[in-house]
Protein backbone atom coordinates (compact mmCIF):
# COMPACT_ATOMS: atom_id res chain seq x y z
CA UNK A 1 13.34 -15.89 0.37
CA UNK A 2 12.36 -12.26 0.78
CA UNK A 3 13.51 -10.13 -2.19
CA UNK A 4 15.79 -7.42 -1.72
CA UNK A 5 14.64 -5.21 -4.61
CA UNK A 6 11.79 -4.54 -2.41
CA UNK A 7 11.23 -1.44 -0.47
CA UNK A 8 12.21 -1.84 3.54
CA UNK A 9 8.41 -1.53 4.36
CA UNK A 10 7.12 -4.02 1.51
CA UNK A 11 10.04 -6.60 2.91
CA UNK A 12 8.91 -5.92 6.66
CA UNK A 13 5.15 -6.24 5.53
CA UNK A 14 5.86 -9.91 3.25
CA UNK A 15 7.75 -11.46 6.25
CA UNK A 16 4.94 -10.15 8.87
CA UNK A 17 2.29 -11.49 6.69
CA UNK A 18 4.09 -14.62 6.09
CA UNK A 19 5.00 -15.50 9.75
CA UNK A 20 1.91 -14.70 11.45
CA UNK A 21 -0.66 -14.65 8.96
CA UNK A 22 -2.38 -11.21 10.40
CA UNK A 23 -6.22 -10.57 9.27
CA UNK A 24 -5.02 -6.71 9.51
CA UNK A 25 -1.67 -4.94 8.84
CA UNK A 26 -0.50 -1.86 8.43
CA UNK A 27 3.41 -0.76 8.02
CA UNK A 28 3.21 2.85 8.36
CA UNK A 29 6.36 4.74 6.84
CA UNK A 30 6.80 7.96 9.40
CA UNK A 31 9.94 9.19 8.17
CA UNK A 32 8.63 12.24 7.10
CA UNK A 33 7.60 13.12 10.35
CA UNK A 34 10.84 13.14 11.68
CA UNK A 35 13.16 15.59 9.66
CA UNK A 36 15.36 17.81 11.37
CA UNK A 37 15.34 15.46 14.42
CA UNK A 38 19.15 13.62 13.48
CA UNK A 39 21.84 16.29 11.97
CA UNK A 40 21.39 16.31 8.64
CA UNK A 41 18.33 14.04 8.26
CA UNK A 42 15.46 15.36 5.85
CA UNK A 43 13.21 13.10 6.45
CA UNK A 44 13.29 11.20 3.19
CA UNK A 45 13.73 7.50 3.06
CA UNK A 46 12.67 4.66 5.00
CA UNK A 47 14.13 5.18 8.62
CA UNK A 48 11.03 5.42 11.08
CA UNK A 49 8.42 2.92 10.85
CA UNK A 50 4.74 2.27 12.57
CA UNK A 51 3.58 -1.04 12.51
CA UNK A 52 -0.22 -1.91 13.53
CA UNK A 53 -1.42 -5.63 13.52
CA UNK A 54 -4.39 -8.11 14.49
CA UNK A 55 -3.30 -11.66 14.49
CA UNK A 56 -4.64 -14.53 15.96
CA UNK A 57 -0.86 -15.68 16.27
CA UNK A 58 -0.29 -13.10 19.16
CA UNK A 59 -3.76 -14.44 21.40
CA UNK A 60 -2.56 -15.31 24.66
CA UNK A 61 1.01 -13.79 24.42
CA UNK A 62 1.78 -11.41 26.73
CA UNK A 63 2.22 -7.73 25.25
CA UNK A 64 6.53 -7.32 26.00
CA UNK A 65 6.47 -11.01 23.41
CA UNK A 66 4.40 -9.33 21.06
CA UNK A 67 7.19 -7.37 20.43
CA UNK A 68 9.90 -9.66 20.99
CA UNK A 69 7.85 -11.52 17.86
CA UNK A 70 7.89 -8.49 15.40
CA UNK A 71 11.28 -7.06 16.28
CA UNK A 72 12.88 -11.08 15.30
CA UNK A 73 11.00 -11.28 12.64
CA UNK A 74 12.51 -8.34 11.44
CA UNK A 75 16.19 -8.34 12.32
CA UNK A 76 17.36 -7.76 8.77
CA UNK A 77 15.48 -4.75 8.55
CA UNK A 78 16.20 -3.30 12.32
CA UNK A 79 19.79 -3.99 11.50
CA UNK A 80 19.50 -1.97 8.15
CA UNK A 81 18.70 1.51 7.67
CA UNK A 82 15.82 1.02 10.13
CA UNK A 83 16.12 3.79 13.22
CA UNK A 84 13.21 3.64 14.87
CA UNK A 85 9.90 1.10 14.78
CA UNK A 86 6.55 1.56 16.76
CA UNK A 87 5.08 -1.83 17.37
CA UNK A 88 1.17 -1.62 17.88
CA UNK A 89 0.17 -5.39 18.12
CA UNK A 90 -3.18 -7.04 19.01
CA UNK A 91 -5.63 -10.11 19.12
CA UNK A 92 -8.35 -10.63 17.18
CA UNK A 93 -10.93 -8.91 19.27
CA UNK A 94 -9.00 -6.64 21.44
CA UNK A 95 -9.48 -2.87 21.33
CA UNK A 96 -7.07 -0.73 18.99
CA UNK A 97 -6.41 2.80 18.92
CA UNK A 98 -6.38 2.71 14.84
C-alpha cells in the first residue's frame, strides 16, 4: 500500500517502479514552469509532471499503451491535484531524447 504522507511525485515514482520494474526513471516536477498559466496559479506545488522511463515491461507495446500503462497506474494521482503529466516512455534500447 502506497503511503500517503509521501509527496505526489515520490507516490507516482514507488508505484511506477513497483509495477514495471524500469532500469531508468525519472518523475520530473514542472510546476514551476507553469505559473501564471491558470488564474491565480504560482507555480508552487505538485500540479505538472514529466515522466521519462526505460522498461523492459513496455517492449513490444505499441506507444498510445505505453501511456494507457502509466496514466492507470496512476489514477489516484491524475485524479488528485495532478493537472497535467508528460509521458516519455521507452524500451530498453530505443532512442530517447533525455
Amino acid at each position: 500500500m502506497t503511503d500517503q504522507t509521501l509527496t505526489i511525485a515520490a507516490r507516482m515514482e514507488e508505484k511506477l517502479r513497483a509495477a514495471l520494474a524500469p532500469e531508468r526513471l525519472e518523475v520530473i516536477n514542472e510546476s514551476h514552469l507553469h505559473a501564471g498559466h491558470q488564474e491565480a496559479f504560482d507555480g508552487t506545488g505538485e500540479t505538472h509532471f514529466r515522466i521519462r522511463i526505460v522498461s523492459d515491461a513496455f517492449s513490444g507495446m505499441p506507444r498510445l499503451q505505453r501511456h494507457r500503462t502509466v496514466n492507470d497506474l496512476l489514477k489516484a494521482e491524475l485524479q488528485d491535484t495532478v493537472h497535467a503529466l508528460a509521458i516519455e516512455p521507452a524500451a530498453p534500447g530505443e532512442p530517447v531524447r533525455w
